[in-house]
Protein backbone atom coordinates (compact mmCIF):
# COMPACT_ATOMS: atom_id res chain seq x y z
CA UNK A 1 0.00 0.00 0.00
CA UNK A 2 1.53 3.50 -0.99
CA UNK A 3 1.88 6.15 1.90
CA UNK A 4 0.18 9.31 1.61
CA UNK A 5 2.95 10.88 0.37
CA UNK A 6 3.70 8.53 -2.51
CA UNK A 7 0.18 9.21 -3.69
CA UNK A 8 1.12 12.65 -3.70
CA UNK A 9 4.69 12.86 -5.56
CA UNK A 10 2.67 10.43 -7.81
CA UNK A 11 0.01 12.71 -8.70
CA UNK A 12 2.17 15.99 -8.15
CA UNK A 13 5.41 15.66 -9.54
CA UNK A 14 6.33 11.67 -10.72
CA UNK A 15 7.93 12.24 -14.18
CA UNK A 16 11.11 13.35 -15.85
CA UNK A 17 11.57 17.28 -16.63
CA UNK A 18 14.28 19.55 -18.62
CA UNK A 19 15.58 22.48 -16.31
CA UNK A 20 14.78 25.54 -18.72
CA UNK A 21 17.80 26.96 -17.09
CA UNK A 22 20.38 24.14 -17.64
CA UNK A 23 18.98 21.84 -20.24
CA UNK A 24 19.66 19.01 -17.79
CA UNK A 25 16.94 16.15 -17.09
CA UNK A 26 15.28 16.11 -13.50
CA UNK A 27 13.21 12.89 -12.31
CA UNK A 28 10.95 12.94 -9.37
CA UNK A 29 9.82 8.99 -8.33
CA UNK A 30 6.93 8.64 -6.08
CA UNK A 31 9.12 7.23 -3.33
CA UNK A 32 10.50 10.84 -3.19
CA UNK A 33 13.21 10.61 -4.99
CA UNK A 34 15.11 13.54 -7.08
CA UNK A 35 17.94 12.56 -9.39
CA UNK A 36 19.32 15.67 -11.56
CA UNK A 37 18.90 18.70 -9.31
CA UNK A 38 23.16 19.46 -7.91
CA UNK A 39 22.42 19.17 -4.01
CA UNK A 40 18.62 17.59 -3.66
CA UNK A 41 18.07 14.01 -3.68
CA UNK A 42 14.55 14.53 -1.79
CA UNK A 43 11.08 15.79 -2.21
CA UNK A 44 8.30 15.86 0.11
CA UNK A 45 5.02 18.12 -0.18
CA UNK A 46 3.81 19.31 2.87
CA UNK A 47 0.36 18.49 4.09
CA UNK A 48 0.53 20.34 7.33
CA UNK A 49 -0.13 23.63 6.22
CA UNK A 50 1.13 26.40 8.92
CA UNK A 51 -1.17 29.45 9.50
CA UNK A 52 -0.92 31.73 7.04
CA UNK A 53 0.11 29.08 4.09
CA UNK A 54 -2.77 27.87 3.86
CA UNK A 55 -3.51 28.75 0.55
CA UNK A 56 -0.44 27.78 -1.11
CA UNK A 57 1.12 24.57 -2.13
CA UNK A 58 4.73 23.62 -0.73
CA UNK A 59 6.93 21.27 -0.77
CA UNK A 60 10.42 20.74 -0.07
CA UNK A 61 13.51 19.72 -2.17
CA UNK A 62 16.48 18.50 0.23
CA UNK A 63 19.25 15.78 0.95
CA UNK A 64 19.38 14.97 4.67
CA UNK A 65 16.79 16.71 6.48
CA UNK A 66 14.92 19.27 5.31
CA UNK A 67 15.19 22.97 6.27
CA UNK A 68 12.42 25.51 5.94
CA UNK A 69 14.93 28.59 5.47
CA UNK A 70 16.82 27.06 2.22
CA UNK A 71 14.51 24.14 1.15
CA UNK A 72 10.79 25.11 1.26
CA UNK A 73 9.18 26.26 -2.25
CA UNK A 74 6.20 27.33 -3.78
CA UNK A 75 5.37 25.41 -6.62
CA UNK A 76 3.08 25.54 -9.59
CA UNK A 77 2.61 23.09 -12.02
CA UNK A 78 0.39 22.42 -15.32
CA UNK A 79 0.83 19.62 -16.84
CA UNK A 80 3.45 21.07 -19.08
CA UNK A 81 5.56 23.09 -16.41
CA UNK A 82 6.66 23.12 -12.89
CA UNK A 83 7.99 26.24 -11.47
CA UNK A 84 9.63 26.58 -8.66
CA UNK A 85 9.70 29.41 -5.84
CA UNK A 86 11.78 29.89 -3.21
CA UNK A 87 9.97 30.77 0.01
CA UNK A 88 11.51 33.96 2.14
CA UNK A 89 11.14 34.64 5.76
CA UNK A 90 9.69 37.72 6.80
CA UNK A 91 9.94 38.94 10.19
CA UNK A 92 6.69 38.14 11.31
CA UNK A 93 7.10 34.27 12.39
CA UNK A 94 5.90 31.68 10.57
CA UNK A 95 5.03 34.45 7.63
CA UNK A 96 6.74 33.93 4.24
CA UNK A 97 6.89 35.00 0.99
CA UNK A 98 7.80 34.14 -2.72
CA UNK A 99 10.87 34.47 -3.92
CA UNK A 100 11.34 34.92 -7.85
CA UNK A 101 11.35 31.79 -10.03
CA UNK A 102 14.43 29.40 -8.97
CA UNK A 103 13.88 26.45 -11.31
CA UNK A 104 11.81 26.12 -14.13
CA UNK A 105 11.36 22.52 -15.43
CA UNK A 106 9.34 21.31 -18.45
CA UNK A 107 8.03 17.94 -18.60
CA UNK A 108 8.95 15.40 -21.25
C-alpha cells in the first residue's frame, strides 16, 4: 500500500523534466526521490499547512533533512511546467513570501 505521500509525488510531480535553465533532465519517483537537481536528492510536499500558508502549495527539495529557510518552495505546475519558488522569511514568524522563479522545469 503507498503512503500518503507517494500518492502525492505520484500525482504531483512523478515524471522526468528539462531544467529551462540548464537543459539538464530532472526525475521525481513517487518514493520521493530527485535525481538531476546538484544538491537535492529529496522531495516531500507538505500536508501540514502552517497558519498563514494555507492557501499555497509547498513542498520541499532536500538531501538529509529538510530545512524551511533554504529548502521550502512554492510550486506551480500544469501539466506542461513546474515552477519553482523559493519561500523567504519575513519577520513576522511563521510568515513567508515568494521568492522569484528558482527552477523552471518542463516535462517530457
Amino acid at each position: 500500500m503507498e503512503s500518503e505521500q507517494e500518492l502525492l509525488l505520484g500525482a504531483l510531480f512523478s515524471g522526468v523534466f528539462v531544467d529551462e535553465g540548464t537543459g539538464d533532465t530532472v526525475r521525481f519517483h513517487s518514493n520521493g526521490k530527485v535525481t538531476g537537481l546538484p544538491g537535492i536528492d529529496q522531495a516531500i510536499v507538505l500536508t501540514d499547512f502552517t497558519e498563514g500558508l494555507d492557501d499555497r502549495d509547498i513542498v520541499f527539495l532536500y538531501t538529509g533533512q529538510y530545512d524551511w529557510d533554504k529548502d521550502s518552495y512554492h510550486y506551480a505546475y500544469n501539466e506542461q511546467q513546474l515552477l519553482l519558488y523559493p519561500m523567504l522569511a519575513t519577520e513576522e514568524e511563521y510568515v513567508y513570501r515568494m521568492g522569484d522563479v528558482r527552477l523552471h522545469l518542463r516535462k517530457l
